[in-house]
Protein backbone atom coordinates (compact mmCIF):
# COMPACT_ATOMS: atom_id res chain seq x y z
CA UNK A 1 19.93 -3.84 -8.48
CA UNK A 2 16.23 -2.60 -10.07
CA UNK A 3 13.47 -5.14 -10.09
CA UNK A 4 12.71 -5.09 -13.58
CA UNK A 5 9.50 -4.24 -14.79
CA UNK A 6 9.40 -8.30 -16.16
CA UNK A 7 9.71 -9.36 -12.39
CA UNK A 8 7.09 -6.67 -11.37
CA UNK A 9 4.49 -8.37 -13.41
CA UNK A 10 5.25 -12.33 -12.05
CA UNK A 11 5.27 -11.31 -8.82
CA UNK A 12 2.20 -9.21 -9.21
CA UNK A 13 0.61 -12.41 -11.44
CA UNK A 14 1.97 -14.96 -8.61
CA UNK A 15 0.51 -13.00 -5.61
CA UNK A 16 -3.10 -12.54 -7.71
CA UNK A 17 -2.91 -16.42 -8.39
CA UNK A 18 -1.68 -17.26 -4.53
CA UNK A 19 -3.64 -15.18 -2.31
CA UNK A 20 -6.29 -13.24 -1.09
CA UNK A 21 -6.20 -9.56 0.11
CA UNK A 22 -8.50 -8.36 3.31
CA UNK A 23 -8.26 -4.77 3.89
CA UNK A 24 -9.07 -3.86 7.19
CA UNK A 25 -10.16 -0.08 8.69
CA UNK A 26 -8.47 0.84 12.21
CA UNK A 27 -9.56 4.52 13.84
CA UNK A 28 -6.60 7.32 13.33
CA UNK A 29 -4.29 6.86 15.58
CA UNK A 30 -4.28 2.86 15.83
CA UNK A 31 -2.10 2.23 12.70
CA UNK A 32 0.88 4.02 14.50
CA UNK A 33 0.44 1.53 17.56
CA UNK A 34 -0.01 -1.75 15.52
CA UNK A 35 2.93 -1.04 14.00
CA UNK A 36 5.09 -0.16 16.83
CA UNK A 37 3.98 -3.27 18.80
CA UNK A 38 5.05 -5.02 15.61
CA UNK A 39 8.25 -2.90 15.82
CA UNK A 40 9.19 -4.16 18.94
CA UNK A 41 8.31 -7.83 18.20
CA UNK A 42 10.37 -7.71 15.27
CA UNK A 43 7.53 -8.31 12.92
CA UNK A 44 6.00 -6.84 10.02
CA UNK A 45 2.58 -4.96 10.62
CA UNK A 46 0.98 -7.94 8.43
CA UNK A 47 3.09 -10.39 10.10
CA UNK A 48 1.86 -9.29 13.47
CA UNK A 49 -1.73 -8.95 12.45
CA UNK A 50 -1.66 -12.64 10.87
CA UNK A 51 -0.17 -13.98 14.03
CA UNK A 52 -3.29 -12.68 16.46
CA UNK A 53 -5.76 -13.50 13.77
CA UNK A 54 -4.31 -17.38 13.64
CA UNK A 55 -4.47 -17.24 17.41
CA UNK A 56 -8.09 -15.86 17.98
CA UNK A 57 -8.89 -18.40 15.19
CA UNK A 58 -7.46 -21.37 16.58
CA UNK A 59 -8.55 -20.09 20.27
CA UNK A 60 -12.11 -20.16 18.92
CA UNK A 61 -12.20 -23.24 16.75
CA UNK A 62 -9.53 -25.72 17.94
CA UNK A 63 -8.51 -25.91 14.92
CA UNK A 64 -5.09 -24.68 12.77
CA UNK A 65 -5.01 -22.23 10.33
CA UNK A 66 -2.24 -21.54 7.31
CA UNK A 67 -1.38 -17.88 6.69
């Protein structure tokens, strides 16, 4: 079934309202390796880069961090 172009627009309006977008920059070539190590941990490539961030954050500060 289509997504209607109604739906497009909450979701779009939800995500704006709910959370906040970092864009990050790898060197060619890197992208293809993120995402197969993601691949094979049955993850998402922003999944898997939200899970080492959370655990290089709470390595550093001791303390937890919602993603």
């Amino acid at each position: 079934m289509a997504i209607s172009k109604a739906q497009q627009k909450a979701t779009a309006k939800y995500v704006k309202n709910n959370y906040d977008r970092i864009e990050i920059k790898v060197v060619k070539g890197a992208k293809s390796l993120i995402e197969a190590a993601a691949k094979a941990d049955n993850e998402s490539i922003n999944g898997y880069i939200k899970k080492a961030v959370k655990a290089k954050y709470e390595a550093n500060t001791g303390k937890t961090i919602e993603l």
